[in-house]
C-alpha atoms as a PDB file:
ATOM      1  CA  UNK A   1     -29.178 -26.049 -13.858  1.00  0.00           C
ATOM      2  CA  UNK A   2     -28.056 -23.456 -16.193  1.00  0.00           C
ATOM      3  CA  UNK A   3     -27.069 -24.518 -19.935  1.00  0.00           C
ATOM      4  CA  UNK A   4     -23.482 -23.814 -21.482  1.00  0.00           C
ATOM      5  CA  UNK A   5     -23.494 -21.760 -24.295  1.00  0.00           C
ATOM      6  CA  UNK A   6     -20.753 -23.378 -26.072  1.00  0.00           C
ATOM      7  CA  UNK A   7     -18.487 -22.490 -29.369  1.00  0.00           C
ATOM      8  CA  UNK A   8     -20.342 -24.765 -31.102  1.00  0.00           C
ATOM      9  CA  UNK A   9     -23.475 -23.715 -32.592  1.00  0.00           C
ATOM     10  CA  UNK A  10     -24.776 -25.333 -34.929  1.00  0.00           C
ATOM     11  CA  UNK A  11     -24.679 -29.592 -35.276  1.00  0.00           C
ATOM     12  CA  UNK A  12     -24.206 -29.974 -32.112  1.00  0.00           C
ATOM     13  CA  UNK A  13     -24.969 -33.601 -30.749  1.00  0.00           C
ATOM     14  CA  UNK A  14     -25.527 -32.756 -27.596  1.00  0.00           C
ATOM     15  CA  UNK A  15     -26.533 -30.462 -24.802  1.00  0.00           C
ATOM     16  CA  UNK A  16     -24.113 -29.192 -21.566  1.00  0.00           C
ATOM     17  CA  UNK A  17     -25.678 -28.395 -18.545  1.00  0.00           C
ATOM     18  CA  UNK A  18     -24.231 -27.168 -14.989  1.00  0.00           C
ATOM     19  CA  UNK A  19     -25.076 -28.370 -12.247  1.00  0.00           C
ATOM     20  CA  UNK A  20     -25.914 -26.959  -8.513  1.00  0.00           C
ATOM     21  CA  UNK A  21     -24.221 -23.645  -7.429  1.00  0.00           C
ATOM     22  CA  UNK A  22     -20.899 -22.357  -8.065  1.00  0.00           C
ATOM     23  CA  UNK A  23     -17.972 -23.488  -5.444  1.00  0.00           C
ATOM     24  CA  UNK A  24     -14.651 -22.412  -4.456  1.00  0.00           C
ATOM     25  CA  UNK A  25     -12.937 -20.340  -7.446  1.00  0.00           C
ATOM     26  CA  UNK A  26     -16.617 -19.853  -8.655  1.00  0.00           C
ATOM     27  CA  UNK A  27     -16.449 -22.656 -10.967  1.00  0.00           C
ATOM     28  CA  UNK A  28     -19.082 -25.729 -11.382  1.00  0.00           C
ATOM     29  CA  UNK A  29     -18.382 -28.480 -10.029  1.00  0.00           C
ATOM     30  CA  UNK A  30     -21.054 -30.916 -11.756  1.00  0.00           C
ATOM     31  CA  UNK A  31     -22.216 -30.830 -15.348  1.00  0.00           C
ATOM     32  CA  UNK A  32     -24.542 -33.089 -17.304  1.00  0.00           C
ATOM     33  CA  UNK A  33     -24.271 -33.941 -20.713  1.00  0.00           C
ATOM     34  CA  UNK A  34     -27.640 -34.629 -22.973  1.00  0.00           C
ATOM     35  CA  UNK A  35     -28.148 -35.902 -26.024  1.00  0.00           C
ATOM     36  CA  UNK A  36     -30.039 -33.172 -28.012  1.00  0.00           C
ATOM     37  CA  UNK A  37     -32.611 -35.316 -30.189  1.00  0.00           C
ATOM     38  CA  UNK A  38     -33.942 -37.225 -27.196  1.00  0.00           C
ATOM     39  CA  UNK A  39     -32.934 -35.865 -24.025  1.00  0.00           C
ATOM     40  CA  UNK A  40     -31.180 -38.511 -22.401  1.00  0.00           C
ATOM     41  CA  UNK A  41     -28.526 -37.712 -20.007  1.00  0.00           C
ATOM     42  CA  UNK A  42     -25.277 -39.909 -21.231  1.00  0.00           C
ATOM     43  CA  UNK A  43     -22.893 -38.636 -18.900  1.00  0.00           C
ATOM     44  CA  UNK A  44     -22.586 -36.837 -15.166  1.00  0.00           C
ATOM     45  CA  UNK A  45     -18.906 -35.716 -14.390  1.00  0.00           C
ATOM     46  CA  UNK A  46     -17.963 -34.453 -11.304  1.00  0.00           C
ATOM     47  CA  UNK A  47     -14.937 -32.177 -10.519  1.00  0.00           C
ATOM     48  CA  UNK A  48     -12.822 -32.048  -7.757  1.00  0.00           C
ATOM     49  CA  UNK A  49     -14.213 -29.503  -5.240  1.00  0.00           C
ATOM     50  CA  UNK A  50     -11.483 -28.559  -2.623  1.00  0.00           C
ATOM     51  CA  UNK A  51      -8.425 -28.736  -1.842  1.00  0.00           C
ATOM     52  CA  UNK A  52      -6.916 -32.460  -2.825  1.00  0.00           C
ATOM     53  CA  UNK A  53      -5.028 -32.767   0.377  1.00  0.00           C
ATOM     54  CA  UNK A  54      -8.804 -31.444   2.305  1.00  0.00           C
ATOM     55  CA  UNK A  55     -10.591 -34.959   3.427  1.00  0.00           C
ATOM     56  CA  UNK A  56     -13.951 -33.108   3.111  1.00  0.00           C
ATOM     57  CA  UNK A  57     -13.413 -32.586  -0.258  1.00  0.00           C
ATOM     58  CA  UNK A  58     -15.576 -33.966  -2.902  1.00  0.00           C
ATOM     59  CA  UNK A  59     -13.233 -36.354  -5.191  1.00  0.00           C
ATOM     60  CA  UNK A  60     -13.767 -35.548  -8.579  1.00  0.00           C
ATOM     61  CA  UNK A  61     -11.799 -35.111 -12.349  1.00  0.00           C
ATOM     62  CA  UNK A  62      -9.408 -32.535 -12.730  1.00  0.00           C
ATOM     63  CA  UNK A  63      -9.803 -29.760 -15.910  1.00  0.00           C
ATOM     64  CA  UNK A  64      -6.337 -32.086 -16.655  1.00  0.00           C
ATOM     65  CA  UNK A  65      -8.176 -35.532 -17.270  1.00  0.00           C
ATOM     66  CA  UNK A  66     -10.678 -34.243 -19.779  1.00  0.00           C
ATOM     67  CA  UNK A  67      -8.374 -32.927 -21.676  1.00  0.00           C
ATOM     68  CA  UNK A  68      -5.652 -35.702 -21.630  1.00  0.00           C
ATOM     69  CA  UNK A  69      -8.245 -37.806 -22.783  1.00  0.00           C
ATOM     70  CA  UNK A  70      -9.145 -35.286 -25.689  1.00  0.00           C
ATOM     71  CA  UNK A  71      -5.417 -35.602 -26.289  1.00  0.00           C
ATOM     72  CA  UNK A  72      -5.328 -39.523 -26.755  1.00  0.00           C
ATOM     73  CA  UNK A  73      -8.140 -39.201 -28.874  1.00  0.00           C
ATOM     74  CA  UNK A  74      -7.193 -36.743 -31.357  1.00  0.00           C
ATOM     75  CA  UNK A  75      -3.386 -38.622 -31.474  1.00  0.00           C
ATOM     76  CA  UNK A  76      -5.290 -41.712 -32.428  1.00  0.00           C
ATOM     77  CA  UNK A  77      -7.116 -39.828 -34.816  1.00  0.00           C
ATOM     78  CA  UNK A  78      -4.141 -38.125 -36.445  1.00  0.00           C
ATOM     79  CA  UNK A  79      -2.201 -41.726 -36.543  1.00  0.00           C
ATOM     80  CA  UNK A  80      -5.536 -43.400 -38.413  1.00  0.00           C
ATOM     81  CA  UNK A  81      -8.123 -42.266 -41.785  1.00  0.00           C
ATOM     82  CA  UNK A  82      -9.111 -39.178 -39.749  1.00  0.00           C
ATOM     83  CA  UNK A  83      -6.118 -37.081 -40.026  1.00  0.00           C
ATOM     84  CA  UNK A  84      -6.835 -33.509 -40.845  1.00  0.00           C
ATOM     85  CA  UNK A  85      -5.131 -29.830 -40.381  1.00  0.00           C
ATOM     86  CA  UNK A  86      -7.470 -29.077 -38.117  1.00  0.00           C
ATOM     87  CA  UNK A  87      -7.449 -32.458 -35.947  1.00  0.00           C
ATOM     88  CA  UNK A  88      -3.722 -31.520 -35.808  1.00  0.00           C
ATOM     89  CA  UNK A  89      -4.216 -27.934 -34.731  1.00  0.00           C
ATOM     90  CA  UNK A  90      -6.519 -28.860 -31.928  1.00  0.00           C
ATOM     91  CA  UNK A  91      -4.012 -31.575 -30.743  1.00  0.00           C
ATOM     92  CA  UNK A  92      -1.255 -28.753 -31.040  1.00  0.00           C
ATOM     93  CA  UNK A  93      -3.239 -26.122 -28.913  1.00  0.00           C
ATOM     94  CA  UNK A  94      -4.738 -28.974 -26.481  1.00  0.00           C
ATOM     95  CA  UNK A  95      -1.143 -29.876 -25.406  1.00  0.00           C
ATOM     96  CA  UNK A  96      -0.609 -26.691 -24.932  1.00  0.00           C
ATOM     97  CA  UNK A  97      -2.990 -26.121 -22.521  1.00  0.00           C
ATOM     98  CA  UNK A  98      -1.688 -29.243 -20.763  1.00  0.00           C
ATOM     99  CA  UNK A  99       1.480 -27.936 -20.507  1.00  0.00           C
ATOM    100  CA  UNK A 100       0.720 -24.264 -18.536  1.00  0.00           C
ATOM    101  CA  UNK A 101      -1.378 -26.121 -16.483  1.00  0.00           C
ATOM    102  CA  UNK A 102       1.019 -28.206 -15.551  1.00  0.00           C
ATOM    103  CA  UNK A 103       3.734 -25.300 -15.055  1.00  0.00           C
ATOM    104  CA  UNK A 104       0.480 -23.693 -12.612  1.00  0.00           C
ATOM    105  CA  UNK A 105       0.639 -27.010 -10.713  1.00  0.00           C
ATOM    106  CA  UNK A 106       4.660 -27.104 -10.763  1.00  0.00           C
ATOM    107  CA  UNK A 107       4.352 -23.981  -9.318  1.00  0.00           C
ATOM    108  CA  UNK A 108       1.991 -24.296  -6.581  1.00  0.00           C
ATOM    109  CA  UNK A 109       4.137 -27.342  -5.349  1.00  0.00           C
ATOM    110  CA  UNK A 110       7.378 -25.434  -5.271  1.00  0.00           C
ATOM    111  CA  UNK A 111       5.438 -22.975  -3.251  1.00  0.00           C
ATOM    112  CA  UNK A 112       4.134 -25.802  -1.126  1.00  0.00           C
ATOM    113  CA  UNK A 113       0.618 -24.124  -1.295  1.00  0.00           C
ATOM    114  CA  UNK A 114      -0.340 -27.662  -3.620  1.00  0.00           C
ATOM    115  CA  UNK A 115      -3.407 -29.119  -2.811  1.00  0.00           C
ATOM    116  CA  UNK A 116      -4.556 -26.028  -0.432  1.00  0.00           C
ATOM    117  CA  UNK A 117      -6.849 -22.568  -1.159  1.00  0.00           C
ATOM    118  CA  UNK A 118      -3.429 -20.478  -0.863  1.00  0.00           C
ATOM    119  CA  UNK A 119      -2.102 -18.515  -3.870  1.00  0.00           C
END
């Protein structure tokens, strides 16, 4: 396991860890999060690893999920007591990032290379 070193640094809740050995693209695949004061894992998530059309792929969240549900947070958030600039920036730059990867996997399918290790 090798621990992230993250953006945040200090009050931090918790802890990330990755998991196992890089995979295809080099990435993680499995990270654990911890809860700094007492060590307890609270959450394992697993990423897809392969190709999604590849039946020996390992099922997993897409980079997409996490941050849609960032994005439903933070526009909950901005519509309650908890509006801020910054809240609002985040959501800004977190949509953002929704939208090229979206335009990536636009792409790929117009290529018909979707859901394979092609470029």
């Amino acid at each position: 396991m090798e621990r992230l070193s993250t953006i945040q640094k200090r009050h931090k809740l918790n802890a990330i860890w990755a998991v196992g050995i890089t995979g295809p693209g080099g990435a993680y695949h499995t990270y654990d999060v911890y809860r700094q004061d007492n060590g307890a894992r609270l959450v394992q998530i697993q990423f897809q690893k392969g190709p999604r059309n590849d039946p020996a792929a390992v099922s997993g969240v897409l980079d997409t999920d996490l941050l849609e549900i960032v994005r439903d947070r933070m526009k909950a958030f901005q519509d309650g007591e908890f509006a801020t600039r910054e809240n609002a920036l985040a959501l800004t730059h977190i949509e953002e990032a929704l939208l090229w990867l979206n335009k990536r996997t636009e792409d790929r399918a117009e290529r018909n290379v979707l859901g394979t290790y092609e470029k």
